[in-house]
C-alpha atoms as a PDB file:
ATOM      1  CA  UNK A   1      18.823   2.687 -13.041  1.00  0.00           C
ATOM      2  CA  UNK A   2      15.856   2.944 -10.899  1.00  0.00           C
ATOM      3  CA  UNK A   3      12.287   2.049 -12.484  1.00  0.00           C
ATOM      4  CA  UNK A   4      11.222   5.194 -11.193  1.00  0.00           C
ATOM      5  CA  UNK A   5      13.058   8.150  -9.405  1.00  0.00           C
ATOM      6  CA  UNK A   6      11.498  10.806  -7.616  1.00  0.00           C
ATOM      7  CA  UNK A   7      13.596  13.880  -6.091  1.00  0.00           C
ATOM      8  CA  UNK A   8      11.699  16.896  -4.187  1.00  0.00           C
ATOM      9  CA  UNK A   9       8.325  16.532  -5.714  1.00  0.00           C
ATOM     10  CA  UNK A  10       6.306  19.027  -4.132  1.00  0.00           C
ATOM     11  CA  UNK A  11       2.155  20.087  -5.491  1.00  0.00           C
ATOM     12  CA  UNK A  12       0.287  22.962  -4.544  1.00  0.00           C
ATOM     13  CA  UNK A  13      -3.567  23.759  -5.089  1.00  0.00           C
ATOM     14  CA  UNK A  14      -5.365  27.187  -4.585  1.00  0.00           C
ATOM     15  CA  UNK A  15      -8.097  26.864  -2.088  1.00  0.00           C
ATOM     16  CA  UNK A  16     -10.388  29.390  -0.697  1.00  0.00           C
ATOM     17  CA  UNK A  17     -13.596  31.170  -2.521  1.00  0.00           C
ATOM     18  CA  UNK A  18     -12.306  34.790  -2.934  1.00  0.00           C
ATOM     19  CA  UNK A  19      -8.482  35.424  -2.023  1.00  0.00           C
ATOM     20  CA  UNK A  20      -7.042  32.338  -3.147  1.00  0.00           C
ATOM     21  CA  UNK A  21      -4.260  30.585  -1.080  1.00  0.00           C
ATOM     22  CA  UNK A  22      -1.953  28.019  -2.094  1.00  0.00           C
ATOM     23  CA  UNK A  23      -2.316  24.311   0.068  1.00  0.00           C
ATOM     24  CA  UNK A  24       0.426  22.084   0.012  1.00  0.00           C
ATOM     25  CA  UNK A  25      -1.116  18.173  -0.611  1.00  0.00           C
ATOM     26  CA  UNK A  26       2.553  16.681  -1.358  1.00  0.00           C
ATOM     27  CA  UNK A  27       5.916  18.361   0.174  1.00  0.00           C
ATOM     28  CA  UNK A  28       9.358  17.650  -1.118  1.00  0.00           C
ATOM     29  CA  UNK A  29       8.796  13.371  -1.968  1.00  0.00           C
ATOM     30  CA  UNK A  30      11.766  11.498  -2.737  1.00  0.00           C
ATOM     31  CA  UNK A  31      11.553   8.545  -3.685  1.00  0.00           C
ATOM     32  CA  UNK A  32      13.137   5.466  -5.411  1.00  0.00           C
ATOM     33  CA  UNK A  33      11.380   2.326  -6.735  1.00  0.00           C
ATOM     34  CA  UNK A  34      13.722  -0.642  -7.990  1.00  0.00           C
ATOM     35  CA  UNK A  35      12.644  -2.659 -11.477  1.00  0.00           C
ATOM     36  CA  UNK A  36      11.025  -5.667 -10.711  1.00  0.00           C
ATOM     37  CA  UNK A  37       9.956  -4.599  -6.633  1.00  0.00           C
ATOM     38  CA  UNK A  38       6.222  -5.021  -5.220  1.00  0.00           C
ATOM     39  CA  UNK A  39       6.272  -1.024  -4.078  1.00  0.00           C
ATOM     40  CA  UNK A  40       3.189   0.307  -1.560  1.00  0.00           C
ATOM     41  CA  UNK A  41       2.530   3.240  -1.000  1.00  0.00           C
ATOM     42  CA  UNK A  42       0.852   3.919   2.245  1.00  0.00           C
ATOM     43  CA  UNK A  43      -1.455   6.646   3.785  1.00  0.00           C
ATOM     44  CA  UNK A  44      -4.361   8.108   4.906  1.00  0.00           C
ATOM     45  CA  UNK A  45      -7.108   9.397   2.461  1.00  0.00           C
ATOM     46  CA  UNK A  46      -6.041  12.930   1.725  1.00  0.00           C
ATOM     47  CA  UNK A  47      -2.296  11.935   2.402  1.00  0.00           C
ATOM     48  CA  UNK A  48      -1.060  12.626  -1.102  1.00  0.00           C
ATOM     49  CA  UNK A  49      -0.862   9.375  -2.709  1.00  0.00           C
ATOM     50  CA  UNK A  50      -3.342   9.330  -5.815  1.00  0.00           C
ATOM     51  CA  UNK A  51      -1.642  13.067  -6.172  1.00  0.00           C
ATOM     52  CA  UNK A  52       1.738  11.469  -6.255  1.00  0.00           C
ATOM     53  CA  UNK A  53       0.178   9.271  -9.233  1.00  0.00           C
ATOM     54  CA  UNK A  54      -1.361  11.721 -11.328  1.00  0.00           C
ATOM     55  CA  UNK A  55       2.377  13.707 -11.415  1.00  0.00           C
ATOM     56  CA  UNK A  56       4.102  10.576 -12.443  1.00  0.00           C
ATOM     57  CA  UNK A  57       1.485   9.747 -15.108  1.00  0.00           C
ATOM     58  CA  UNK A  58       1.733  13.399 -16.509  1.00  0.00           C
ATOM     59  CA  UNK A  59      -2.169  14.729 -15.498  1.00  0.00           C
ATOM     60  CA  UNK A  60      -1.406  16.869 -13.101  1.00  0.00           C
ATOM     61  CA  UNK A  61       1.450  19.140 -12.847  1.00  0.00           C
ATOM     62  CA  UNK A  62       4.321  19.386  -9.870  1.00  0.00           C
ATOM     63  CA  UNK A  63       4.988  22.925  -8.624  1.00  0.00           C
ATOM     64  CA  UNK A  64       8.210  22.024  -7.674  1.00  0.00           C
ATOM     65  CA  UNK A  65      10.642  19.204  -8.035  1.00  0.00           C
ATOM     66  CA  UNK A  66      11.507  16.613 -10.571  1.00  0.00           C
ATOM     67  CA  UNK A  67      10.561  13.118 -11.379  1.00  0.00           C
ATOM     68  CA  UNK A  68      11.908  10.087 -13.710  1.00  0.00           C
ATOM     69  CA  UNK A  69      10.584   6.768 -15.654  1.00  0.00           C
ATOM     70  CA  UNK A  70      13.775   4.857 -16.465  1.00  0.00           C
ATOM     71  CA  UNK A  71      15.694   7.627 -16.892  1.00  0.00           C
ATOM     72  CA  UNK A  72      13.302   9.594 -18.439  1.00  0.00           C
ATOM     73  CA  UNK A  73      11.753  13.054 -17.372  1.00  0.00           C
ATOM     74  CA  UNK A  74       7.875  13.126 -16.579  1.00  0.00           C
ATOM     75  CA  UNK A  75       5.858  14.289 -19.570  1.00  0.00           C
ATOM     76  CA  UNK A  76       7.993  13.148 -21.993  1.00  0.00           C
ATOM     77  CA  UNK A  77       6.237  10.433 -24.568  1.00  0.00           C
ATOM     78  CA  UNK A  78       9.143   7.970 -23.783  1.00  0.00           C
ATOM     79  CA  UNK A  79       8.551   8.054 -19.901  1.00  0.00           C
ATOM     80  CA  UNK A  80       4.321   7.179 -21.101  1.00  0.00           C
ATOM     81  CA  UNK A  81       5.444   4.324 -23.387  1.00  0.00           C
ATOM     82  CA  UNK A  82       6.925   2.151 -20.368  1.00  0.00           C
ATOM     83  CA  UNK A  83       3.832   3.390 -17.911  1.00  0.00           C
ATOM     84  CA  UNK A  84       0.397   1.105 -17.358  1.00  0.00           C
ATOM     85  CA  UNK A  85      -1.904   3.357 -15.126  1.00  0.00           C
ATOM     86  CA  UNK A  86      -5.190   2.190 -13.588  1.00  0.00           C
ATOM     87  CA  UNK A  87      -6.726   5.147 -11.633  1.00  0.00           C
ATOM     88  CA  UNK A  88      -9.001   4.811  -8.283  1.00  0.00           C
ATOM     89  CA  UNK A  89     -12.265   5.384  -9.388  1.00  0.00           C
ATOM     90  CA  UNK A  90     -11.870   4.620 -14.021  1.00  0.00           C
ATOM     91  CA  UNK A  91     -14.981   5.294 -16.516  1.00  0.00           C
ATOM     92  CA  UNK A  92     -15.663   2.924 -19.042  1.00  0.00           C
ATOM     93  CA  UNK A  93     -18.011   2.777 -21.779  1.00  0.00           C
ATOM     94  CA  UNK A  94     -20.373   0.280 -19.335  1.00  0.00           C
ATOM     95  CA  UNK A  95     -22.419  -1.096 -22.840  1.00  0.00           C
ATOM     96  CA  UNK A  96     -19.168  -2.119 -24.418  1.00  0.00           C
ATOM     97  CA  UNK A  97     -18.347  -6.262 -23.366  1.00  0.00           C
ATOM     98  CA  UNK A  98     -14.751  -6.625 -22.150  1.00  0.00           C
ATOM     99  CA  UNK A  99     -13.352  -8.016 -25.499  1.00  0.00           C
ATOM    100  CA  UNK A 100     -14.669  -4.518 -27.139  1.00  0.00           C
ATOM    101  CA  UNK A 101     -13.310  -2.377 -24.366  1.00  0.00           C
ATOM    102  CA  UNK A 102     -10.019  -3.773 -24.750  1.00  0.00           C
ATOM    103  CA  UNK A 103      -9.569  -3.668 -28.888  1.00  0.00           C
ATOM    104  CA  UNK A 104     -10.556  -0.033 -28.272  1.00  0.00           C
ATOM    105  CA  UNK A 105      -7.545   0.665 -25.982  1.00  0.00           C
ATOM    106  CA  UNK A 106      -5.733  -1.276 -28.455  1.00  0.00           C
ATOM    107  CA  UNK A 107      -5.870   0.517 -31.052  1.00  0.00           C
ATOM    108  CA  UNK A 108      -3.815   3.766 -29.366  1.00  0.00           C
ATOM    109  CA  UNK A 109      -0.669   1.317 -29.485  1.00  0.00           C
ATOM    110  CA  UNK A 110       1.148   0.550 -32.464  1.00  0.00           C
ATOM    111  CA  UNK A 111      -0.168  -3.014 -33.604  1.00  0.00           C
ATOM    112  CA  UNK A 112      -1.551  -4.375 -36.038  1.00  0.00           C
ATOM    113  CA  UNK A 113      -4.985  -6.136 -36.323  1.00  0.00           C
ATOM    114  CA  UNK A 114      -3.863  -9.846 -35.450  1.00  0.00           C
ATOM    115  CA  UNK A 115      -1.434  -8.544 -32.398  1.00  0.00           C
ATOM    116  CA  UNK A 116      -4.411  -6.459 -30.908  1.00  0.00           C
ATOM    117  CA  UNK A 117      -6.341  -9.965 -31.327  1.00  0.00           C
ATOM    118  CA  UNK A 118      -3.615 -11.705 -29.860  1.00  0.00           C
ATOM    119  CA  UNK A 119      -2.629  -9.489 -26.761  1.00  0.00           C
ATOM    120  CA  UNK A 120      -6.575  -8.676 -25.875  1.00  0.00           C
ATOM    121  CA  UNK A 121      -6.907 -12.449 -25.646  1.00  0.00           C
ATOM    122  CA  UNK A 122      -3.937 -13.133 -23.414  1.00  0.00           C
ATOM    123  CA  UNK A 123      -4.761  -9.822 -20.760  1.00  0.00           C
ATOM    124  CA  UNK A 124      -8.296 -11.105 -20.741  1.00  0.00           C
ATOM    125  CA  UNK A 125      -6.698 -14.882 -19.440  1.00  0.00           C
ATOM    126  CA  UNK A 126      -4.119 -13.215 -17.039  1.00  0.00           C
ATOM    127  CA  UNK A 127      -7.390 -11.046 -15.366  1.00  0.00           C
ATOM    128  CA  UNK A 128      -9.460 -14.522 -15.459  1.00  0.00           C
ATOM    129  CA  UNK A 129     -12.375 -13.012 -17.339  1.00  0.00           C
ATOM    130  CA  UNK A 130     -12.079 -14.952 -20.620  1.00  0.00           C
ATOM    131  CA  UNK A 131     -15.714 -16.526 -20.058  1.00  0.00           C
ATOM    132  CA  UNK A 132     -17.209 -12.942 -19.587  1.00  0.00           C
ATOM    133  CA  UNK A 133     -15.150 -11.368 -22.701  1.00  0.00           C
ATOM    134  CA  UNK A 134     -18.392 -10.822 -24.683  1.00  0.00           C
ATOM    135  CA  UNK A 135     -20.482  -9.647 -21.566  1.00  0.00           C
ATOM    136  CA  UNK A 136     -21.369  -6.169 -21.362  1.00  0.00           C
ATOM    137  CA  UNK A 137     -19.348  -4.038 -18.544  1.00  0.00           C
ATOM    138  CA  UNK A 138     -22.283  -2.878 -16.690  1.00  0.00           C
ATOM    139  CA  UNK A 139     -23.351  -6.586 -15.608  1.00  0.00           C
ATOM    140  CA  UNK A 140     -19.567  -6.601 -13.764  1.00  0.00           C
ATOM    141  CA  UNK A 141     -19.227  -6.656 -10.243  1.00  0.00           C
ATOM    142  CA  UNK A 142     -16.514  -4.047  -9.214  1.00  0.00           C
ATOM    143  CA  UNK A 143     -14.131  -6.909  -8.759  1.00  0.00           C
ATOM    144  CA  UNK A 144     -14.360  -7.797 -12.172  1.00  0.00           C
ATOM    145  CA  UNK A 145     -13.897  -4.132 -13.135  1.00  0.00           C
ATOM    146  CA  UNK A 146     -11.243  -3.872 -11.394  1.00  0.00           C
ATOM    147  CA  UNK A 147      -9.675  -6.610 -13.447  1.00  0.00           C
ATOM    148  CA  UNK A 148     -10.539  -5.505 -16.696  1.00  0.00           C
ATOM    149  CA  UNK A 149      -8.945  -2.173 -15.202  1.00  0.00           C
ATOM    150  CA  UNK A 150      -5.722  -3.837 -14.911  1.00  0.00           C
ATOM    151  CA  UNK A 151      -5.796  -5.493 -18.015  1.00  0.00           C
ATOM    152  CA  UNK A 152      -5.883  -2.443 -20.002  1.00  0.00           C
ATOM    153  CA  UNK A 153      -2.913  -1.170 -18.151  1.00  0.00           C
ATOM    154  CA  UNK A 154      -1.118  -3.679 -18.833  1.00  0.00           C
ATOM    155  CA  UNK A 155      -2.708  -4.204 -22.392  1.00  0.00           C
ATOM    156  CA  UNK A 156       0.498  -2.481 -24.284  1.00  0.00           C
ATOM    157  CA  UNK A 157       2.989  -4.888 -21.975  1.00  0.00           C
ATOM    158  CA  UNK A 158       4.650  -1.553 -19.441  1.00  0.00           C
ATOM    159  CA  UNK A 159       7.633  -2.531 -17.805  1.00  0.00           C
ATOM    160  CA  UNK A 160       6.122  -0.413 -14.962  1.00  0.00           C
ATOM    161  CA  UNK A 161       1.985  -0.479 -13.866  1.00  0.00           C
ATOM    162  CA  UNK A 162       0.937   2.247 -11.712  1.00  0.00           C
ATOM    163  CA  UNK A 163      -2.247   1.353  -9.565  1.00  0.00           C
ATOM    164  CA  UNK A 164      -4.612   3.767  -7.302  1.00  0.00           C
ATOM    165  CA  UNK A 165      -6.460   2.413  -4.748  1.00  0.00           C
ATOM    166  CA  UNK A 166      -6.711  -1.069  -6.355  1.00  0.00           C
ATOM    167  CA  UNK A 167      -8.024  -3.067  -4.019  1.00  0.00           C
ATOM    168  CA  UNK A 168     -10.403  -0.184  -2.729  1.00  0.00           C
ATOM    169  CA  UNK A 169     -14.388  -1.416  -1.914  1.00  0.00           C
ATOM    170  CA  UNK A 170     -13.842  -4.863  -2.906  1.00  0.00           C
ATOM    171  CA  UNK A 171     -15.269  -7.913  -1.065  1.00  0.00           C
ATOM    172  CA  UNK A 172     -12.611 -10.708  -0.150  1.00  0.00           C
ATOM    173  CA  UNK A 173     -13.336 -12.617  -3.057  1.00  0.00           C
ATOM    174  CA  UNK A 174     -12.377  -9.438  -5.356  1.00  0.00           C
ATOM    175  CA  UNK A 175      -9.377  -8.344  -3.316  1.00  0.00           C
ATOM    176  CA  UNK A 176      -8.302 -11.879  -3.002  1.00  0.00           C
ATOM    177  CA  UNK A 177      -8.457 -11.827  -7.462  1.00  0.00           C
ATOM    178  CA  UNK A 178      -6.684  -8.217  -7.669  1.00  0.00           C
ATOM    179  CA  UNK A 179      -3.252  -9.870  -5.503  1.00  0.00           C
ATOM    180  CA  UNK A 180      -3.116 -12.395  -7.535  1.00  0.00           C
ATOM    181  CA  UNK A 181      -3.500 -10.435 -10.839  1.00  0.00           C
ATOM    182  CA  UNK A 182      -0.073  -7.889  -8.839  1.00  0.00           C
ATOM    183  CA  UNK A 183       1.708 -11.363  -7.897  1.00  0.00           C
ATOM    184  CA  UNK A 184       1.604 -12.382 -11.777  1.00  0.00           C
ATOM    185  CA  UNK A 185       3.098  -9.006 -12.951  1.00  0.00           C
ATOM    186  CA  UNK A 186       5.691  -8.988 -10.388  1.00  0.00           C
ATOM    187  CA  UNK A 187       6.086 -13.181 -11.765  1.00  0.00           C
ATOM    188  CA  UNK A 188       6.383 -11.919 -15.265  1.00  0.00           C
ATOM    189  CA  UNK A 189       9.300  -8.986 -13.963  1.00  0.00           C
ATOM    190  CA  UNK A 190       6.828  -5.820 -13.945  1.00  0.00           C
ATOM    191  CA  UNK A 191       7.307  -2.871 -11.746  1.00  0.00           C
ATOM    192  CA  UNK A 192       4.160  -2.591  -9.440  1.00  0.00           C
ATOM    193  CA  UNK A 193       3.561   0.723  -7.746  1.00  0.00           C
ATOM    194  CA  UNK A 194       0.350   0.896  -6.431  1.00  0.00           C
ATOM    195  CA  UNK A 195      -1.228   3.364  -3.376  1.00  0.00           C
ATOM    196  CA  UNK A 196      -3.666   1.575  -0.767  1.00  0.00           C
ATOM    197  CA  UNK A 197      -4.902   2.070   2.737  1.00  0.00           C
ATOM    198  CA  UNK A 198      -5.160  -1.555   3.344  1.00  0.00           C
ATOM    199  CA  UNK A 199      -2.572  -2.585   4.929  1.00  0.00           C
ATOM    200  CA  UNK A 200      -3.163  -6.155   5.372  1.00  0.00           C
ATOM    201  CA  UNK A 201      -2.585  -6.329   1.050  1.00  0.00           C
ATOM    202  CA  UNK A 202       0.556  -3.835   1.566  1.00  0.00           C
ATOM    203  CA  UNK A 203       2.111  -6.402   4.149  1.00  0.00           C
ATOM    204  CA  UNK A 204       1.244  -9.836   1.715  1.00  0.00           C
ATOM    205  CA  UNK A 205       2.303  -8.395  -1.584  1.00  0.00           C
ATOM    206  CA  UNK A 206       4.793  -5.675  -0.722  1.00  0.00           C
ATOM    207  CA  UNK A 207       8.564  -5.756  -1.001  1.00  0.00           C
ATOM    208  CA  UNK A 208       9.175  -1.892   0.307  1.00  0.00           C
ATOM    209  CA  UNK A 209       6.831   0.336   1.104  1.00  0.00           C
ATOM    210  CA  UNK A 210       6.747   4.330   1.941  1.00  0.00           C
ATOM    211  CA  UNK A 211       4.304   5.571   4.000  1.00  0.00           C
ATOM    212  CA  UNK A 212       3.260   9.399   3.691  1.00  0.00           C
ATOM    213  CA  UNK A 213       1.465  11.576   6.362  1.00  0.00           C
ATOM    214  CA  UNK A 214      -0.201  15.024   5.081  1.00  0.00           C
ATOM    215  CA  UNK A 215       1.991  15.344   2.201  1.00  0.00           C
ATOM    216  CA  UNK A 216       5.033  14.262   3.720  1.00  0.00           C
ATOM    217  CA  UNK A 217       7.294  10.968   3.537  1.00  0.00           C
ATOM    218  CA  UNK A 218       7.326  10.168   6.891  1.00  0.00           C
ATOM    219  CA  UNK A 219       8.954   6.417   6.576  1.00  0.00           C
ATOM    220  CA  UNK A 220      10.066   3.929   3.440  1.00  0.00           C
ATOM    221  CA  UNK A 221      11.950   0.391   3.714  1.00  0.00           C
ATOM    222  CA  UNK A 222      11.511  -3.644   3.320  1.00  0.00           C
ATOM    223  CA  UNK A 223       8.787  -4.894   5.734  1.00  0.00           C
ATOM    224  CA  UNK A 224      10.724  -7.459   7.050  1.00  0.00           C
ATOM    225  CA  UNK A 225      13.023  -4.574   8.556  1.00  0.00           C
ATOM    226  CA  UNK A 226      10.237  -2.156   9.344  1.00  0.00           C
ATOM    227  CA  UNK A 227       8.370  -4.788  11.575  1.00  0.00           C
ATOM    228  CA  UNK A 228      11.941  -6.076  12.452  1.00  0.00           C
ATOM    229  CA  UNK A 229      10.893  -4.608  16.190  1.00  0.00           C
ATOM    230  CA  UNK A 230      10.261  -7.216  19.163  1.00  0.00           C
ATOM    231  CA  UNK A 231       7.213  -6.200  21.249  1.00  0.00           C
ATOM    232  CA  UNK A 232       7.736  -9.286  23.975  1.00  0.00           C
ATOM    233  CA  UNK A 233       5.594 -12.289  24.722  1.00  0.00           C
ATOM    234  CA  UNK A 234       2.240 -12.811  25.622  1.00  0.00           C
ATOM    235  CA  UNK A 235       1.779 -14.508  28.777  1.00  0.00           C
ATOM    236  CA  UNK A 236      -1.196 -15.975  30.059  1.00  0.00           C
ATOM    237  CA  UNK A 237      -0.660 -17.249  33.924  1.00  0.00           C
ATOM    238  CA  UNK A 238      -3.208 -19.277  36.286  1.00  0.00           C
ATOM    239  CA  UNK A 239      -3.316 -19.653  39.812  1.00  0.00           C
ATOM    240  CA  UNK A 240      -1.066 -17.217  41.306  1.00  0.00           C
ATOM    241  CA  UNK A 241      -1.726 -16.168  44.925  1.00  0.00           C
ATOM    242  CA  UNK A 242      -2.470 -12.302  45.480  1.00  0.00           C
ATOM    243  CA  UNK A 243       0.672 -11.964  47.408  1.00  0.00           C
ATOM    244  CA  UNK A 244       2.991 -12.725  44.473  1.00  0.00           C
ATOM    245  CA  UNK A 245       0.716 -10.349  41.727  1.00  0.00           C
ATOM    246  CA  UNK A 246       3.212  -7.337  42.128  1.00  0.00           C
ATOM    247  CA  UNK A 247       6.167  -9.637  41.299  1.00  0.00           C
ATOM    248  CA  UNK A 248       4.000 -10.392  38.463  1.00  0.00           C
ATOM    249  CA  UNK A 249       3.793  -7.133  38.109  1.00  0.00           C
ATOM    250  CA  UNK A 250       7.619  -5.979  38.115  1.00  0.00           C
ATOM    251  CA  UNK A 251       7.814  -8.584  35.037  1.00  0.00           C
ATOM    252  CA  UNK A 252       5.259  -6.779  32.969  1.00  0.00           C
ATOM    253  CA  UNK A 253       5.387  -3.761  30.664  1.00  0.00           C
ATOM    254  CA  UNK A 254       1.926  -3.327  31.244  1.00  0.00           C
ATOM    255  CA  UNK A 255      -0.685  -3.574  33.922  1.00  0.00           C
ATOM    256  CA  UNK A 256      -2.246  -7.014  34.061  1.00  0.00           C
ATOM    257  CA  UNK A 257      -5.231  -7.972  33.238  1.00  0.00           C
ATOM    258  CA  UNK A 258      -7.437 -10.431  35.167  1.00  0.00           C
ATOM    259  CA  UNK A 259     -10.530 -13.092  33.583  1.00  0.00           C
ATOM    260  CA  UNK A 260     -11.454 -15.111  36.486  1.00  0.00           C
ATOM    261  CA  UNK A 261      -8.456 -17.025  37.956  1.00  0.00           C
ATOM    262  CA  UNK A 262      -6.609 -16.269  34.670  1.00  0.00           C
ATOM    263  CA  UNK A 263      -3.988 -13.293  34.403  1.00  0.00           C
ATOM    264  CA  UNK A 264      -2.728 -12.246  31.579  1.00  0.00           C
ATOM    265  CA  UNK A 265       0.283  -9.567  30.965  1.00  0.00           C
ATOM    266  CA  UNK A 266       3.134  -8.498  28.306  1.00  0.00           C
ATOM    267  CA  UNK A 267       6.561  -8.804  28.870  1.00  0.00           C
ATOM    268  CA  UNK A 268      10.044  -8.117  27.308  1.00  0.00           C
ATOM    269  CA  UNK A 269      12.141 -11.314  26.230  1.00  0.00           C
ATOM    270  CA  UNK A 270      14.894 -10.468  28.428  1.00  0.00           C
ATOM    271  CA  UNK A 271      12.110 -10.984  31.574  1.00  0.00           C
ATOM    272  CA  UNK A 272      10.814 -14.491  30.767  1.00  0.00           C
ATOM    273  CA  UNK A 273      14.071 -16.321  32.453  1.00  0.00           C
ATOM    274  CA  UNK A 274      12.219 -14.602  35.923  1.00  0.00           C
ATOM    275  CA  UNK A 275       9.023 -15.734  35.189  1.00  0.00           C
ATOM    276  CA  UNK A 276       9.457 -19.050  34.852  1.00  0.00           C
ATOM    277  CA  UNK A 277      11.555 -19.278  37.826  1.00  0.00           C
ATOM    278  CA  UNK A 278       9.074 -17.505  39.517  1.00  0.00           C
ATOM    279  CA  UNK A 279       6.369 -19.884  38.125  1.00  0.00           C
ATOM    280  CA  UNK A 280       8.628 -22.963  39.077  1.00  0.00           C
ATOM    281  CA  UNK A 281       8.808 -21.904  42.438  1.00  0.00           C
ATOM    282  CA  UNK A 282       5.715 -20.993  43.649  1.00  0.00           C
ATOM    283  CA  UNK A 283       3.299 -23.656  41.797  1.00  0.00           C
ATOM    284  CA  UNK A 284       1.790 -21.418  39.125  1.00  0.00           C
ATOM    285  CA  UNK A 285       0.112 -22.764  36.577  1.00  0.00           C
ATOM    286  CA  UNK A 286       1.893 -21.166  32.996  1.00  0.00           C
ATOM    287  CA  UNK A 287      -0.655 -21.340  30.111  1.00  0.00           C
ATOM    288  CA  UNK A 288       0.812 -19.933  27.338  1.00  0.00           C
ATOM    289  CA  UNK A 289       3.782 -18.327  26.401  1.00  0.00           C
ATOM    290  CA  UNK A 290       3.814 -16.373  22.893  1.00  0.00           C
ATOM    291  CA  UNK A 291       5.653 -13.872  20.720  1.00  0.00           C
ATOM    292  CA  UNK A 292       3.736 -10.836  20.140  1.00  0.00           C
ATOM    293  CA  UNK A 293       3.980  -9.513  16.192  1.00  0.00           C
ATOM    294  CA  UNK A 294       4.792  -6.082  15.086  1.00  0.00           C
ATOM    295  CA  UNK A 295       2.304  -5.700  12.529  1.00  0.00           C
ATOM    296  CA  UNK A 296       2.182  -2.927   9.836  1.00  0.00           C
ATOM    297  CA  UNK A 297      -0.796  -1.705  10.776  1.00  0.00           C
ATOM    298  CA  UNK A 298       1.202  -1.030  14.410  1.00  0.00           C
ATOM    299  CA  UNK A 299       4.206   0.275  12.778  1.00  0.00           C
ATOM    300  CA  UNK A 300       2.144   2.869  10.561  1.00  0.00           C
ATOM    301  CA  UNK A 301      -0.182   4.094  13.745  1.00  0.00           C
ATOM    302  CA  UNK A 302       2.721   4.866  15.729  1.00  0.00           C
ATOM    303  CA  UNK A 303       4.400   6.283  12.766  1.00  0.00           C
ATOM    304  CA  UNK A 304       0.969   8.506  12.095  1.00  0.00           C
ATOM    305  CA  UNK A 305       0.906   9.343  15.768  1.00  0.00           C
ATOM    306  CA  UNK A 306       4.446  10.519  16.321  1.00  0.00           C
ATOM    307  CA  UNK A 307       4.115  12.775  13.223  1.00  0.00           C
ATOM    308  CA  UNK A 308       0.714  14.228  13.864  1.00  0.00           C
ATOM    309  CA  UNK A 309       2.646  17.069  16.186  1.00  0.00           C
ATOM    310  CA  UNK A 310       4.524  18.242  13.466  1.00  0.00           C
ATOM    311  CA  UNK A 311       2.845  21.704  11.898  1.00  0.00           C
ATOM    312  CA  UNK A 312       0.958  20.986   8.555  1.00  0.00           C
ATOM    313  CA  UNK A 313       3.428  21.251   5.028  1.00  0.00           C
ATOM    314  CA  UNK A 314       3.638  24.956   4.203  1.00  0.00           C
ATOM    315  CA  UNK A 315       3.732  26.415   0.753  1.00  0.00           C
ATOM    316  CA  UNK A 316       6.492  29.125   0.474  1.00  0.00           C
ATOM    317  CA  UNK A 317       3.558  31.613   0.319  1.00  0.00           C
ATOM    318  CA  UNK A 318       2.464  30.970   3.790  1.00  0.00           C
ATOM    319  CA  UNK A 319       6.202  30.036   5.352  1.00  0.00           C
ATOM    320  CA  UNK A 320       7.121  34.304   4.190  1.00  0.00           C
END
């Protein structure tokens, strides 16, 4: 059973001042996260991913479509009981300290006085703010709010936490503190599903991601196969007479490019058995030879781009 199953989720919100017209923000998501996976979910603000959230965690609801928590249905108490939720931009009572804010959350769970005791103390350890648990919230840095904000997800002990924007406006230090706080759920066999834009932290925590583009799933897998892609090698040349530079060229998938006597050009792995030969025999001087890396951040441009022809999501209002 999949920690959480999506199939044909689809939102739509009236816009306009006087004659009111349905927008689509999400079209027809489906969706599977595994128990126990790292999953990101990746796009552009205004793509539909803190929407996404709010219809898994009951706020908001979907206009068309159906979602699942272990096998349970969306709104249903039993799909809430296995769900820890930190949204993108929380409120909290900023003149409670962090021990007070979390015995308040406490006490919406069934335990008793000496497990709230217990279980505040051990979130507060896990988010590293034990030493700040009787200082007030409003001397916290928004690193160290972010923290408490995933300790009170996790407070009741969810088999699945559902973060927005998590590592959003934090300094290194902060974002650095928020990985390591997802790398000890996904340690203690939590379900982490959490939207970003930063797509350095999607690549270093991330066992699948799904990327979505106005509303739309436009691409989901591992990383490891997503950036599976070779781009070539990097090769940096020196020395090489004028009169070879378009056999240079022929090897290249792209023009070169020249810094004093240095030259500098991309080419496929199937080409590099020419260039050195061609190096060997002609006395140029071969600098470096590297592997270029598909990066996520290349894989999701080009993803974005090739999409961004495609007409915007219509509702069935404006496809009739």
């Amino acid at each position: 059973m999949a920690a959480i199953e999506i199939n044909g989720l689809s939102k739509d919100y009236p816009v306009g001042f006087w004659r009111k017209r349905p927008k689509r923000v999400l079209d027809n998501l489906s969706l599977n996260v595994k128990d126990g996976e790292v999953f990101g979910f990746l796009g552009h603000n205004g793509a539909g991913k803190t929407t996404t959230l709010k219809l898994l965690t009951g706020l908001i609801f979907p206009t068309e479509g159906t979602a699942q928590i272990h096998g349970q249905p969306i709104g249903s108490p039993k799909a809430f009981q296995n769900i820890g939720y930190l949204p993108e931009n929380p409120y909290f009572y900023d003149y409670l300290t962090a021990d007070e804010l979390l015995d308040y959350f406490s006490r919406f769970f069934p335990m008793t006085p000496g497990q709230r005791r217990e279980r505040c103390k051990t979130v507060l350890e896990q988010a590293g703010l034990t030493e700040f648990r009787n200082v007030a919230l409003r001397k916290f840095s928004k690193g160290m709010l972010q923290r408490i904000g995933i300790a009170q997800a996790v407070l009741h002990n969810p088999d699945i936490v559902l973060l927005d924007e998590p590592m959003s406006g934090l300094d290194p230090v902060g974002r650095r503190d928020v990985r390591n706080l997802i790398l000890q759920l996904k340690s203690a066999g939590k379900t982490v599903f959490f939207s970003t834009h930063i797509l350095s932290d999607a690549e270093a925590l991330c066992d699948r991601v799904a990327i979505l583009h106005r509303g739309r799933l436009v691409g989901v897998g591992q990383i490891a196969e997503l950036l599976k892609r070779q781009s070539g090698l990097e090769v940096v040349v020196e020395s090489c007479p004028a009169a070879l530079l378009p056999r240079l060229q022929s090897l290249a998938d792209a023009p070169l490019t020249v810094s004093g006597s240095h030259h500098r050009m991309e080419i496929p792995e199937e080409n590099v058995a020419q260039l050195l030969g061609l190096c060997a025999s002609n006395s140029i001087r071969l600098l470096s030879l590297n592997p270029l890396r598909f990066s996520l951040e290349d894989y999701f441009i080009e993803l974005l781009r090739s999409n961004d022809q495609q007409p915007e999501p219509a509702t069935k209002a404006n496809a009739s």
